[in-house]
N, C-alpha and C. Protein backbone atom coordinates (compact mmCIF):
# COMPACT_ATOMS: atom_id res chain seq x y z
N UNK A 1 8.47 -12.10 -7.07
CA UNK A 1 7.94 -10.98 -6.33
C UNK A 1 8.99 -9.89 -6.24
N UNK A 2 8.83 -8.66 -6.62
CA UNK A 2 9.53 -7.35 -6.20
C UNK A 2 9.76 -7.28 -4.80
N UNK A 3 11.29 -7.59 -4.75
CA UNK A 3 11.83 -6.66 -3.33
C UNK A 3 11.64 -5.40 -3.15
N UNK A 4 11.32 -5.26 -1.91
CA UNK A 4 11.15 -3.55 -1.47
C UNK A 4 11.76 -3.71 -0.20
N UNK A 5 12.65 -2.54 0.04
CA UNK A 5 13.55 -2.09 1.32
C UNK A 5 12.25 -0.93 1.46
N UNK A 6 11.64 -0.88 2.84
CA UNK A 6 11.24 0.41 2.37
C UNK A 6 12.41 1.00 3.97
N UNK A 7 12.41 2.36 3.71
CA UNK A 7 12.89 3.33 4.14
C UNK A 7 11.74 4.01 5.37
N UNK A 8 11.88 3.68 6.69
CA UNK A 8 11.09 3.92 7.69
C UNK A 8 10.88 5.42 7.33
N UNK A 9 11.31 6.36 7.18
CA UNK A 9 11.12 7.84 7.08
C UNK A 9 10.99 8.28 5.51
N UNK A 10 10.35 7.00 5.01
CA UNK A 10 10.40 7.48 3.33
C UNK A 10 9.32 7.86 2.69
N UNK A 11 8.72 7.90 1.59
CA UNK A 11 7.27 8.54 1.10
C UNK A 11 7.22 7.66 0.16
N UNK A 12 5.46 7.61 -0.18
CA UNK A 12 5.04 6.51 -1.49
C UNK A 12 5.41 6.96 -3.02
N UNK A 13 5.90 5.63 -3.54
CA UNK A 13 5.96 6.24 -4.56
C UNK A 13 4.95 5.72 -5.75
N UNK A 14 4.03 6.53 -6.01
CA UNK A 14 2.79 6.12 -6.87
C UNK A 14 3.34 6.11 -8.01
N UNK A 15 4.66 6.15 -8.59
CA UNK A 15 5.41 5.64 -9.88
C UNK A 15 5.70 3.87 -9.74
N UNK A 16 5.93 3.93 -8.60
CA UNK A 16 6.92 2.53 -8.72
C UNK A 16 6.31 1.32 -8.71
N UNK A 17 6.96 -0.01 -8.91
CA UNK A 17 6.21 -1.15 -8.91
C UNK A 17 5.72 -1.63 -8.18
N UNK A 18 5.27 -1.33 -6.73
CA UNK A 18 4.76 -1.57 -5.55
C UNK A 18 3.60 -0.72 -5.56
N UNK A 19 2.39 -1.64 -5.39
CA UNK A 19 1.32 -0.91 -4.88
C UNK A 19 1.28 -0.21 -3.76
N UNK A 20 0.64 1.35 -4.00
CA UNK A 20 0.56 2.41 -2.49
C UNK A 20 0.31 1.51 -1.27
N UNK A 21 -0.46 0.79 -0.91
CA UNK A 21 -0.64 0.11 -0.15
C UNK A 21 0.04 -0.84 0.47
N UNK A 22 0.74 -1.58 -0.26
CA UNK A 22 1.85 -2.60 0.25
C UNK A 22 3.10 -1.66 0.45
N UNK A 23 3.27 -0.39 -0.17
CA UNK A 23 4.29 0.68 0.06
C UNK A 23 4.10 0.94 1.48
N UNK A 24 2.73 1.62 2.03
CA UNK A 24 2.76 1.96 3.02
C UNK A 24 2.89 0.98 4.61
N UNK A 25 2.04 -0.55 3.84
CA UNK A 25 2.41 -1.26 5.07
C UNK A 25 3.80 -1.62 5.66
N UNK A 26 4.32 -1.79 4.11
CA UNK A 26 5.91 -1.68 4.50
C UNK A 26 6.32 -1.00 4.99
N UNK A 27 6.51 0.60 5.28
CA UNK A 27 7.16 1.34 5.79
C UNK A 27 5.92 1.73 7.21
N UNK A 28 5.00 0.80 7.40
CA UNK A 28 4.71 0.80 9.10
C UNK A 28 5.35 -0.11 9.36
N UNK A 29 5.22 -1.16 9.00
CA UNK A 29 6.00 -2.44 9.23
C UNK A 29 7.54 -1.82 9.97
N UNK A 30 8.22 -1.23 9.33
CA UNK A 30 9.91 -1.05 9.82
C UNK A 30 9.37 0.20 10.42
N UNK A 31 8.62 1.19 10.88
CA UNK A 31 8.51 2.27 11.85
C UNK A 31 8.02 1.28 13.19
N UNK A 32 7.19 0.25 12.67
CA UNK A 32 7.35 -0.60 14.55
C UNK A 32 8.55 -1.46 14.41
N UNK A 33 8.91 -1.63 13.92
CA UNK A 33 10.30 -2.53 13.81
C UNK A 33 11.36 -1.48 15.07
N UNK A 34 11.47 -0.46 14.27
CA UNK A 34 12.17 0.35 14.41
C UNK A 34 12.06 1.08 16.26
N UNK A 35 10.10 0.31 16.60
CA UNK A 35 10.44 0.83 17.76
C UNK A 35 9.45 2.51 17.73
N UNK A 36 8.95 2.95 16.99
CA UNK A 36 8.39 4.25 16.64
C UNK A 36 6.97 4.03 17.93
N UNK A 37 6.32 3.01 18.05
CA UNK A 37 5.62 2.84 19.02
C UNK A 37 5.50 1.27 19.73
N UNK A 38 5.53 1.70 20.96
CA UNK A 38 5.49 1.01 21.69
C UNK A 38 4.71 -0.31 21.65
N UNK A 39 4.64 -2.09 22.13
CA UNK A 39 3.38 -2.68 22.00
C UNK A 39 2.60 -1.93 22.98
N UNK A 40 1.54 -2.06 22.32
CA UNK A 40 0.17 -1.45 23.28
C UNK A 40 -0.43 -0.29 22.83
N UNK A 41 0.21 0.02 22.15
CA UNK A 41 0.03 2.04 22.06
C UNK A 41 -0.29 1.69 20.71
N UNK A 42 -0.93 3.34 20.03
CA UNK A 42 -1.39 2.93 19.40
C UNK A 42 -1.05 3.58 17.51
N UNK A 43 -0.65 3.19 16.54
CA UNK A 43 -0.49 3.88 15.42
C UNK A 43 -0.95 4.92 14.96
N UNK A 44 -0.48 5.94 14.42
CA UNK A 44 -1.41 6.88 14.13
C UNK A 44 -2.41 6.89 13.39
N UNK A 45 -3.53 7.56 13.21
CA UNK A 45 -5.15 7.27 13.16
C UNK A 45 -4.75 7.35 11.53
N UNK A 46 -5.95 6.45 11.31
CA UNK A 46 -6.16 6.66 9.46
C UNK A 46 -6.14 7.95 9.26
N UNK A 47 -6.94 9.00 9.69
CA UNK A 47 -6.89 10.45 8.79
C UNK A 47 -5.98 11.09 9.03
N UNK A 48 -4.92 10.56 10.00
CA UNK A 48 -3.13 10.92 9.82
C UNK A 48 -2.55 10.40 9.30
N UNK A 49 -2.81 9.13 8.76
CA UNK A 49 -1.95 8.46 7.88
C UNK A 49 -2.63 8.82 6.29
N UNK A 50 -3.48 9.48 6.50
CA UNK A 50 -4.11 9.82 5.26
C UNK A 50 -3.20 11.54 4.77
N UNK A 51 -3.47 12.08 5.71
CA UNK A 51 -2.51 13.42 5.44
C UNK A 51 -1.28 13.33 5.46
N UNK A 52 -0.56 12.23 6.03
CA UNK A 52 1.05 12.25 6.08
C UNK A 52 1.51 11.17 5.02
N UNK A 53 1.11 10.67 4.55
CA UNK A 53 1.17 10.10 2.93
C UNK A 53 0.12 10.64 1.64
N UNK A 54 -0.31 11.52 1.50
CA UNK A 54 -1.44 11.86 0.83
C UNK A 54 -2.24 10.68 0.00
N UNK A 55 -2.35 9.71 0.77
CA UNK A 55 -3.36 8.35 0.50
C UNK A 55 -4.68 8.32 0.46
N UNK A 56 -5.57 7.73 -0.30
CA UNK A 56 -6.66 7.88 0.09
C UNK A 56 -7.32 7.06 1.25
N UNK A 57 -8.17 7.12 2.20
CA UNK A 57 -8.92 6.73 3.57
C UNK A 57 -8.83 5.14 3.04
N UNK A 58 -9.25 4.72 2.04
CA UNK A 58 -9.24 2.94 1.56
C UNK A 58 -7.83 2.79 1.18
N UNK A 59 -7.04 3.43 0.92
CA UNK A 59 -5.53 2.86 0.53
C UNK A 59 -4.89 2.05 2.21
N UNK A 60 -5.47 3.19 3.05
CA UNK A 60 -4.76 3.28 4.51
C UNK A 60 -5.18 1.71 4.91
N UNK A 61 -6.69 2.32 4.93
CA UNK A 61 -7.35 0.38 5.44
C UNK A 61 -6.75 -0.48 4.78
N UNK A 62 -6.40 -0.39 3.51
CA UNK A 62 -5.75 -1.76 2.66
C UNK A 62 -4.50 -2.21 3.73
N UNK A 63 -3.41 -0.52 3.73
CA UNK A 63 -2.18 -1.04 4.80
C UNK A 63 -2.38 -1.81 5.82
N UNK A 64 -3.50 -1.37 6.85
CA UNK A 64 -3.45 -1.46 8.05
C UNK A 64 -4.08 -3.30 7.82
N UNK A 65 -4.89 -3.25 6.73
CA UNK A 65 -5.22 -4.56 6.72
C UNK A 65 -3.86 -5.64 6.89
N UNK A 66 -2.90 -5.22 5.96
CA UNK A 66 -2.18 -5.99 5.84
C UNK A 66 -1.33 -6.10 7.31
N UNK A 67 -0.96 -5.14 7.91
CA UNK A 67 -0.75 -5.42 9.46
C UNK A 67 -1.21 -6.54 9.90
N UNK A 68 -2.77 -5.82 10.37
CA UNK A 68 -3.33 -6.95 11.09
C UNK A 68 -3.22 -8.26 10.68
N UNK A 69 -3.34 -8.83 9.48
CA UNK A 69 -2.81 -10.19 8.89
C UNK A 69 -1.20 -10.65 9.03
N UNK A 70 -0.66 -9.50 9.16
CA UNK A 70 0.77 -10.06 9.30
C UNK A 70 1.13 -10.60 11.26
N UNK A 71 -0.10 -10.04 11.92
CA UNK A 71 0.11 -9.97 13.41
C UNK A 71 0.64 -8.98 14.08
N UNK A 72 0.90 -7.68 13.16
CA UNK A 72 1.45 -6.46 13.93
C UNK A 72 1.08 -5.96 14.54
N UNK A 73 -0.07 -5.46 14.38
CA UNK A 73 -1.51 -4.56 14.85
C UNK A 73 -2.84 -5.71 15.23
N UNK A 74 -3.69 -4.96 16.10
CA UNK A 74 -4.78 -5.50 15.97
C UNK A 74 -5.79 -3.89 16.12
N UNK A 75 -6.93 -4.41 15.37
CA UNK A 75 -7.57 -2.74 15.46
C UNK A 75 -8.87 -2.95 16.74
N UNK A 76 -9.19 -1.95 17.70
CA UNK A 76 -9.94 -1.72 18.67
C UNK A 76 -11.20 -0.77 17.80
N UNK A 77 -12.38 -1.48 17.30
CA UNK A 77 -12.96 -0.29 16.98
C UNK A 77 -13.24 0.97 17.85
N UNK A 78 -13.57 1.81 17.04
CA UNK A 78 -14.02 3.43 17.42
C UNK A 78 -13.02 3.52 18.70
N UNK A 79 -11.11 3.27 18.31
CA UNK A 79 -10.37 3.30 18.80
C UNK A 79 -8.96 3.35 18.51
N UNK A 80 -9.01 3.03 17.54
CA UNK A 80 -7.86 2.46 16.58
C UNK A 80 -7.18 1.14 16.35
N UNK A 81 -5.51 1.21 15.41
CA UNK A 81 -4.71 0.19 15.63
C UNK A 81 -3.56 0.64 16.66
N UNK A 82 -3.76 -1.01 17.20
CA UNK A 82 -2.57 -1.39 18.46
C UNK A 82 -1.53 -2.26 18.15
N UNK A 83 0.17 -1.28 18.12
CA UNK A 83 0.72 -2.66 18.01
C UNK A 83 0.85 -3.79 19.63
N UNK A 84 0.71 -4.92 18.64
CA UNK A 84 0.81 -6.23 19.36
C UNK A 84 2.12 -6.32 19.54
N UNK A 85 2.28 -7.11 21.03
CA UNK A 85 3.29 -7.25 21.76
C UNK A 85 3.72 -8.59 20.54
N UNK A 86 5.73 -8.75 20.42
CA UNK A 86 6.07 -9.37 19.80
C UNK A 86 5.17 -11.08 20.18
N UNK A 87 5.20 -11.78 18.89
CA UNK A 87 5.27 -13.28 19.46
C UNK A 87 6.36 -13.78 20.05
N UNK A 88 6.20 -14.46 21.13
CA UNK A 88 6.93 -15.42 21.78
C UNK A 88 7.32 -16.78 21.02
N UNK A 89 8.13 -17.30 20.80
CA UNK A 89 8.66 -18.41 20.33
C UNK A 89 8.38 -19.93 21.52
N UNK A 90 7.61 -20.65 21.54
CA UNK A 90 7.29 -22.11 22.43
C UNK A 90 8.09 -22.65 21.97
């Protein structure tokens, strides 16, 4: 599998060996890492993540999909995505 660092303040690169989509979840991934929003609050809306990566509306859902599967986000319809408070370790 291709390593990717992505760069929290970085842009997609539709050259490289990473699909747009796994590009972009990565670099939400390290903007909540990083703390960019709070748990609870909420990511910015698909048709901002659509204009601030020039992605298309299904690239975004692909990202955000991958969130929610990773446990980052969970989405509230006709509301958005929320990041989820870290897991706790039992």
């Amino acid at each position: 599998m291709i390593q990717y660092v992505p760069d929290p303040d970085g842009e997609i690169d539709h050259d490289g060996p990473l699909t747009p989509y796994r590009q972009l979840a990565a670099i939400l991934t390290a903007r909540i890492q990083r703390g960019d929003w709070a748990p609870g609050r909420p990511i910015p809306s698909e048709s901002r993540l659509v204009q601030e990566y020039g992605l298309a509306r299904s690239t975004v859902r692909r990202a955000i999909k991958v969130l929610v599967e990773e446990g980052l986000v969970e989405v509230v319809p006709q509301r958005g995505a929320y990041v989820r408070p870290p897991a706790t370790g039992s």
